[in-house]
Protein backbone atom coordinates (compact mmCIF):
# COMPACT_ATOMS: atom_id res chain seq x y z
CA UNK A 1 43.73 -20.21 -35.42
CA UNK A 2 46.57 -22.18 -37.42
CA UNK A 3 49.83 -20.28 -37.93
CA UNK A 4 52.22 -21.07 -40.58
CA UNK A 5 55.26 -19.00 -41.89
CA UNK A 6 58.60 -19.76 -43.89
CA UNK A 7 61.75 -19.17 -41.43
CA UNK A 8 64.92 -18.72 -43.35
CA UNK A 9 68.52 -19.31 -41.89
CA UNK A 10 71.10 -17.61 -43.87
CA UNK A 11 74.84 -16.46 -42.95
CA UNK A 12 78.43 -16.66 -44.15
CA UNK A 13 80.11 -20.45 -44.22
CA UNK A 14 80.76 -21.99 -41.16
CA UNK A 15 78.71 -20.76 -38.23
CA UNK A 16 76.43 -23.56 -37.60
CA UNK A 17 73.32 -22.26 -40.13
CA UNK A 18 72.83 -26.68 -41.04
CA UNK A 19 73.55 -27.70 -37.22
CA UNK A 20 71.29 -25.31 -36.00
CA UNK A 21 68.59 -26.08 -38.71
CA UNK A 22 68.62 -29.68 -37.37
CA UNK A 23 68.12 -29.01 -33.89
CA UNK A 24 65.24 -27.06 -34.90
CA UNK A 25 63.70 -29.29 -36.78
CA UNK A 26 64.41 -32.36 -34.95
CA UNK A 27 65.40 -34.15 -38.56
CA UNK A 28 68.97 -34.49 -40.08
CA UNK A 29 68.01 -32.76 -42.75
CA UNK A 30 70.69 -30.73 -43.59
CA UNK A 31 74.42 -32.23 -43.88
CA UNK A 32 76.63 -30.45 -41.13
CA UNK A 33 80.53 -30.74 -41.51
CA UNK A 34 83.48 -28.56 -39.83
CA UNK A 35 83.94 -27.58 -43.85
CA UNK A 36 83.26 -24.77 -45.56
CA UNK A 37 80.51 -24.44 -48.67
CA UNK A 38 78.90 -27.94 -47.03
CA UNK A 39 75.38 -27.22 -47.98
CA UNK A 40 75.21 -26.25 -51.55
CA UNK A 41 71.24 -26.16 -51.98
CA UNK A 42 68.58 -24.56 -49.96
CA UNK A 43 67.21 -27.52 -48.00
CA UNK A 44 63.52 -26.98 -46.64
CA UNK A 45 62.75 -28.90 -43.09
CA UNK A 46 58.98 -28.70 -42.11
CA UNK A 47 58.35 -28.88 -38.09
CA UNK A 48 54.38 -29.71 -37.45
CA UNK A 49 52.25 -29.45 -34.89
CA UNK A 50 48.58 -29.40 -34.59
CA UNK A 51 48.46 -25.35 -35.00
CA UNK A 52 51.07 -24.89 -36.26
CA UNK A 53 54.09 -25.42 -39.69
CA UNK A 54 57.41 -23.71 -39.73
CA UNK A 55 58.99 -24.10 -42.81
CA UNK A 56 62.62 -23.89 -41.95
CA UNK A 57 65.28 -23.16 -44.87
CA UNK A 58 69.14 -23.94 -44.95
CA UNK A 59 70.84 -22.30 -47.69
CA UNK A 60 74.63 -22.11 -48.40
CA UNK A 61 76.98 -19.70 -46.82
CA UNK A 62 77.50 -16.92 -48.08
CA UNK A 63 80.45 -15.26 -50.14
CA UNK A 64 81.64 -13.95 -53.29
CA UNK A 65 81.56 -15.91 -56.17
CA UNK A 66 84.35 -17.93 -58.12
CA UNK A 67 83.42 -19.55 -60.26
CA UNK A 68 79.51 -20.84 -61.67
CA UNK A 69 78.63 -23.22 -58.75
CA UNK A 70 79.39 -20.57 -55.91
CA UNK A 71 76.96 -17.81 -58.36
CA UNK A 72 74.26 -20.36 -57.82
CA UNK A 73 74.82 -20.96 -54.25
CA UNK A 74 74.44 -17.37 -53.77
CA UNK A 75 71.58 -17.40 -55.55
CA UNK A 76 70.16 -19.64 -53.06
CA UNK A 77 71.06 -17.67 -50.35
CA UNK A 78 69.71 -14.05 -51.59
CA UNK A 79 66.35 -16.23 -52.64
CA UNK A 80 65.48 -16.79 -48.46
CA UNK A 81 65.56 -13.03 -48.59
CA UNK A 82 62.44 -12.53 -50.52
CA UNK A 83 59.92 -14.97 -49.22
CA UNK A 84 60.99 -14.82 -45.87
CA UNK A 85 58.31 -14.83 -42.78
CA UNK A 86 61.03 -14.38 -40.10
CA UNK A 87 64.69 -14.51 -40.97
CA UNK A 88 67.41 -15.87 -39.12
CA UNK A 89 70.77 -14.12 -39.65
CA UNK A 90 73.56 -16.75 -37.90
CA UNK A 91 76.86 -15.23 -36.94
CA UNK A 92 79.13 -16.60 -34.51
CA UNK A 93 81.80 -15.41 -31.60
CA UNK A 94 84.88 -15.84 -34.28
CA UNK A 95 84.19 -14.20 -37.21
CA UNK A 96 84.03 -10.59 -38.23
CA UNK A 97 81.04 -9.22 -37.81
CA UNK A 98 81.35 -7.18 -41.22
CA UNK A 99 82.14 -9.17 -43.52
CA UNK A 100 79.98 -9.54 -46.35
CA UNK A 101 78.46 -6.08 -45.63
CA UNK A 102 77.09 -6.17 -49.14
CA UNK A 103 74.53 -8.85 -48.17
CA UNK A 104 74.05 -7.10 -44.50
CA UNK A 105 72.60 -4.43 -45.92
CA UNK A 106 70.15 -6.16 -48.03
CA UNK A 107 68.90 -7.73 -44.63
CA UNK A 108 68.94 -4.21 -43.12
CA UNK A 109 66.50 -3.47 -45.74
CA UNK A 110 64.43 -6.14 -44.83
CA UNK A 111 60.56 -5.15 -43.63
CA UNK A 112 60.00 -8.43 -41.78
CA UNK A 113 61.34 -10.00 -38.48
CA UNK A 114 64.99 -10.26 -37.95
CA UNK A 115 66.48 -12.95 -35.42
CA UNK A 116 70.21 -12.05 -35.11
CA UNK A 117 71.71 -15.24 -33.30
CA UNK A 118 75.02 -15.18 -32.20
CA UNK A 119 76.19 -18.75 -32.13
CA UNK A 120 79.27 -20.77 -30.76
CA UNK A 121 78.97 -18.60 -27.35
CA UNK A 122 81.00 -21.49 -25.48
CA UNK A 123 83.83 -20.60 -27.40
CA UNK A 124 83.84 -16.54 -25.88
CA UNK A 125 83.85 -15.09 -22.72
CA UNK A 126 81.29 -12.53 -21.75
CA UNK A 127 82.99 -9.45 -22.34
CA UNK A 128 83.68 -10.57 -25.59
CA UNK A 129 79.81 -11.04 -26.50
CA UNK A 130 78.91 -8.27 -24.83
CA UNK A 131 81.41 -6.73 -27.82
CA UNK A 132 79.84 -8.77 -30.07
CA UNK A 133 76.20 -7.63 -29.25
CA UNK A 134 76.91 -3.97 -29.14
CA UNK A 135 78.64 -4.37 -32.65
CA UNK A 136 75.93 -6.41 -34.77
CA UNK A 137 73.23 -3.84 -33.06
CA UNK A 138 74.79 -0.84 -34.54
CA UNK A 139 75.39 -3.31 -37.97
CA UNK A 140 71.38 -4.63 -37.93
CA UNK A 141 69.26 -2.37 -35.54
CA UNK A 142 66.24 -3.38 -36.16
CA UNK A 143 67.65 -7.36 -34.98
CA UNK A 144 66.64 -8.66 -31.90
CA UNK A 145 69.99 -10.60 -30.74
CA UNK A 146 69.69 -14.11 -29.16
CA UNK A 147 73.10 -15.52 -28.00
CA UNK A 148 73.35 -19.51 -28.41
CA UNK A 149 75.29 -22.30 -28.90
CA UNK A 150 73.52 -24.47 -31.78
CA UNK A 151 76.17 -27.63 -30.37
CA UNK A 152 75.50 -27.94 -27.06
CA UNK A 153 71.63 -26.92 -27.58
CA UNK A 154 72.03 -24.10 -25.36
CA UNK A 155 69.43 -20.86 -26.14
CA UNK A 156 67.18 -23.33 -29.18
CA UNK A 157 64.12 -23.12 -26.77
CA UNK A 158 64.28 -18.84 -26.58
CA UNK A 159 64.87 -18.91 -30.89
CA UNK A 160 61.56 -21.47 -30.73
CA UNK A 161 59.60 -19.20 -28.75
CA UNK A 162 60.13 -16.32 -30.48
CA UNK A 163 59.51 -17.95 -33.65
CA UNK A 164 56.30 -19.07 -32.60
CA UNK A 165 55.41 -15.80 -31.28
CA UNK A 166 56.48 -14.15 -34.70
CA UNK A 167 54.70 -16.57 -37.39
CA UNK A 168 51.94 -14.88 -39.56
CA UNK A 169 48.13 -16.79 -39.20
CA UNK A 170 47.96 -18.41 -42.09
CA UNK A 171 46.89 -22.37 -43.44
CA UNK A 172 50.02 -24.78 -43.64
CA UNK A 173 51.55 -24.61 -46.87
CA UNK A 174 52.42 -28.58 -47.19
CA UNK A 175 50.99 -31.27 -46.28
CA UNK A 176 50.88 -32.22 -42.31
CA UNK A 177 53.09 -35.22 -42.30
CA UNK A 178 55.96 -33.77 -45.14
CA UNK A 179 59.22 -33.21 -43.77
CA UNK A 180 61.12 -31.78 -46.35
CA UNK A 181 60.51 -30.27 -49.68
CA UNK A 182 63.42 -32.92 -50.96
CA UNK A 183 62.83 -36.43 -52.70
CA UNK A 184 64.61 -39.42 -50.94
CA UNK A 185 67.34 -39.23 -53.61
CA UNK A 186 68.39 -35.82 -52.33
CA UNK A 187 69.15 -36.72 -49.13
CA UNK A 188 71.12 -39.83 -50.45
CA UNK A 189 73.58 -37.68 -52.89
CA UNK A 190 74.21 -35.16 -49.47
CA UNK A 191 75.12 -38.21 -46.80
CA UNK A 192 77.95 -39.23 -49.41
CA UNK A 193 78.91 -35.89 -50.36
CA UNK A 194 79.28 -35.59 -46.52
CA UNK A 195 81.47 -38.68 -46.05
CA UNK A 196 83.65 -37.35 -49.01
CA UNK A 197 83.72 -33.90 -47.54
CA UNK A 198 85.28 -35.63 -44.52
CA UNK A 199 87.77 -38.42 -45.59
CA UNK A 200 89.30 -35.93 -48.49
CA UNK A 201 91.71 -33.05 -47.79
CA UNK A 202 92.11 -29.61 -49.98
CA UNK A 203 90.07 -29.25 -53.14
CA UNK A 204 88.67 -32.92 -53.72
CA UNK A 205 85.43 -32.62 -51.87
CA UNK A 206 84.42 -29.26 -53.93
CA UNK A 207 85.17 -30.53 -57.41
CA UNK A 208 82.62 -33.59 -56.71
CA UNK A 209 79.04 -33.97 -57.23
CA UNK A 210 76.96 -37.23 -56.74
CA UNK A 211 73.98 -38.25 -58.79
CA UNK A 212 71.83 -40.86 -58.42
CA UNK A 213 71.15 -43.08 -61.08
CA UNK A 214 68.98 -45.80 -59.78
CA UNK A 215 66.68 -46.18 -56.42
CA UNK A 216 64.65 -49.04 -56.20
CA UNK A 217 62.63 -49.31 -52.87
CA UNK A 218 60.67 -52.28 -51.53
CA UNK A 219 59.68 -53.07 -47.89
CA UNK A 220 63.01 -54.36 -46.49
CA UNK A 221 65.32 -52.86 -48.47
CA UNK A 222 66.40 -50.02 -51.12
CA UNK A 223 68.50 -50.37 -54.03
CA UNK A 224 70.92 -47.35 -54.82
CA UNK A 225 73.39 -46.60 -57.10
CA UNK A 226 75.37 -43.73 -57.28
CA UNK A 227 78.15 -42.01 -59.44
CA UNK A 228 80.32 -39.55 -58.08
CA UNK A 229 81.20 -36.81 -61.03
CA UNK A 230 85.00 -34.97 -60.47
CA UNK A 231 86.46 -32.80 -62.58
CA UNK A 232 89.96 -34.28 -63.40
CA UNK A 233 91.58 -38.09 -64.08
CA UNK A 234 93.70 -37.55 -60.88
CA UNK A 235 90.76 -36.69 -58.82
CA UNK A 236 89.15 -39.68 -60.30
CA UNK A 237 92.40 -41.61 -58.66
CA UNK A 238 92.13 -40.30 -55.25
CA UNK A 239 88.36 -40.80 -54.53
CA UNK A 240 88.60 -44.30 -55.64
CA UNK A 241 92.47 -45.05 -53.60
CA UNK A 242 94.91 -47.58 -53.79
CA UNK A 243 93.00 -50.55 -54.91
CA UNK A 244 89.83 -48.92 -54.29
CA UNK A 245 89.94 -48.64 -50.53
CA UNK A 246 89.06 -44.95 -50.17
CA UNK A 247 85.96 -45.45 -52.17
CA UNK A 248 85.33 -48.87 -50.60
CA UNK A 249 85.09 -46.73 -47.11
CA UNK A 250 83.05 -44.07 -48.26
CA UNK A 251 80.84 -46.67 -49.84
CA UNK A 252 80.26 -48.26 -46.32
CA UNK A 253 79.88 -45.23 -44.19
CA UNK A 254 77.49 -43.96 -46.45
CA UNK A 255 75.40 -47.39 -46.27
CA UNK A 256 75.74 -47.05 -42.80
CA UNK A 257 74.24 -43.75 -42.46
CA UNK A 258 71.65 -44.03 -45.09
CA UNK A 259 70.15 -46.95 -42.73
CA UNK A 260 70.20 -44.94 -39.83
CA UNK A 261 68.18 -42.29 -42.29
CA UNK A 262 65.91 -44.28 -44.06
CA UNK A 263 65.36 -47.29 -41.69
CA UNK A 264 65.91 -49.60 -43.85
CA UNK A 265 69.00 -52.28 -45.12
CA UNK A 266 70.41 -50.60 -48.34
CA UNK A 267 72.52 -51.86 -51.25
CA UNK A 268 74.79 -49.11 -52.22
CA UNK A 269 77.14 -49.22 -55.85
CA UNK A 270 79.35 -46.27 -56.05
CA UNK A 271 81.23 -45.39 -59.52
CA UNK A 272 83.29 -42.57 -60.06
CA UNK A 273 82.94 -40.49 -63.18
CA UNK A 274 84.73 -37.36 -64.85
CA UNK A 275 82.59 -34.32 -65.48
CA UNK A 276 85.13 -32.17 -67.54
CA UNK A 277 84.98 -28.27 -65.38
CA UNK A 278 80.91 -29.29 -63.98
CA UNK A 279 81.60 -26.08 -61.37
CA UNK A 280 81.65 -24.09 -64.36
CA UNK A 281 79.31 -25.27 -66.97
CA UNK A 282 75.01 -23.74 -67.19
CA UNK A 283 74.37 -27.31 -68.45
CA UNK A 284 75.82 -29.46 -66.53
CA UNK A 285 75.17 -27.34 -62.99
CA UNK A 286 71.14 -26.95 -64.31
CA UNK A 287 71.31 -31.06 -64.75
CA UNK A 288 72.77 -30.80 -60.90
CA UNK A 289 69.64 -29.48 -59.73
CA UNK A 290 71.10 -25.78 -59.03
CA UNK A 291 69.58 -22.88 -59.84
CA UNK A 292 70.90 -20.20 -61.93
CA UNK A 293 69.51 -16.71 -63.42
């Protein structure tokens, strides 16, 4: 009997949903930075075996909506609520376990399984989690709790089991050798999102968005250019640096990265456009690929 099932990661910012994702997987398939709002899309990664497809799904963080973007990012996030096969709720050691009780209750409501992992458990002692576990089982009852650390690879192998154990009989739902559910340009516009999101302080990172405009693949090599859309002139300034040396080193980490992903030499060409207020704007965030109601 084949068993297949979609197994959805969702929590607030910054407790190691992408990292975690990728160690399941066994892909870098979802961008994984120390900031917040990193992952901005839901991001499929598809683990195969012979009997067996788990459809893993990153979405972004989650929290209360500022402006357009975050509204669709949310939107992403209470989607792996309704078409989940097993959910996994990610909290960690640091942060309170009710916050954002608004979207704990929808998961209380929830009629499938519930994996409540408690991640970042090098950075507590035991009494602590023993806190923590008392807390989130009065919070999510029906959870089963699974302390890990998502870094250091410690508890993956219990989550796996269980997951395995939990996944409905069912025919895979993609083909055998997919991946992702994401074209290759996808994962180009993320790996220099990610290099911005960690060479630029404060607000730059979250005002930009990268599209791809051209991606022309042959055996040895691929072709890419990309422009990177801000929101202001003087944003425009600071990506591209004093005589274009911030750009310059985005340009090449990205290259180098996008090598390492694609196995292949690449030819990148960044250019940096402004997008008037893009966070804001239906049009302009439906061109972006996000979804909105």
């Amino acid at each position: 009997m084949h068993k297949a099932g979609f197994v959805n990661i969702v929590g607030n910012p910054n407790v190691g949903k992408s990292t975690l994702m990728n160690l399941l997987v066994g892909e870098r398939v979802s961008i994984a930075t120390f900031k917040a709002q990193t992952t901005r899309h839901r991001i499929m990664g598809i683990l195969n075996t012979d009997d067996m497809q788990i459809v893993f799904s990153d979405t972004p963080g989650v929290l209360k909506p500022n402006y357009k973007l975050q509204e669709s990012m949310l939107n992403f996030s209470e989607s792996a609520l309704a078409d989940a096969d097993v959910l996994l709720y990610v909290t960690d050691v640091i942060e309170k376990p009710d916050k954002n009780m608004d979207f704990i209750e929808k998961v209380r409501r929830m009629q499938v399984p519930v994996l409540l992992l408690i991640n970042k458990i090098d950075l507590s002692n035991q009494e602590d989690l023993v806190k923590h576990v008392e807390t989130w089982h009065e919070l999510l009852p029906q959870a089963e709790i699974i302390p890990i650390s998502a870094l250091s690879k410690f508890g993956a192998d219990i989550v796996m089991k269980r997951i395995k154990e939990l996944l409905p009989d069912s025919p895979p739902y993609f083909g055998k050798d997919q991946w992702t559910d994401k074209p290759a340009r996808f994962f180009v516009t993320e790996i220099i999102r990610e290099k911005i999101l960690l060479y630029y302080d404060k607000e730059i990172p979250y005002a930009v968005e990268v599209v791809v405009e051209q991606f022309k693949e042959d055996e040895k090599c691929i072709r890419i250019n990309a422009v990177i859309y801000v929101e202001r002139d003087s944003q425009k300034g600071i990506i591209i640096g004093k005589q274009g040396k911030a750009l310059k080193k985005v340009s090449t980490e990205a290259r180098k990265t996008l090598e390492h992903f694609f196995q292949k030499s690449i030819y990148l060409e960044t250019f940096v456009k402004v997008d008037k207020d893009w966070r804001s704007s239906d049009k302009e965030l439906k061109s972006f690929g996000y979804q909105l109601d």
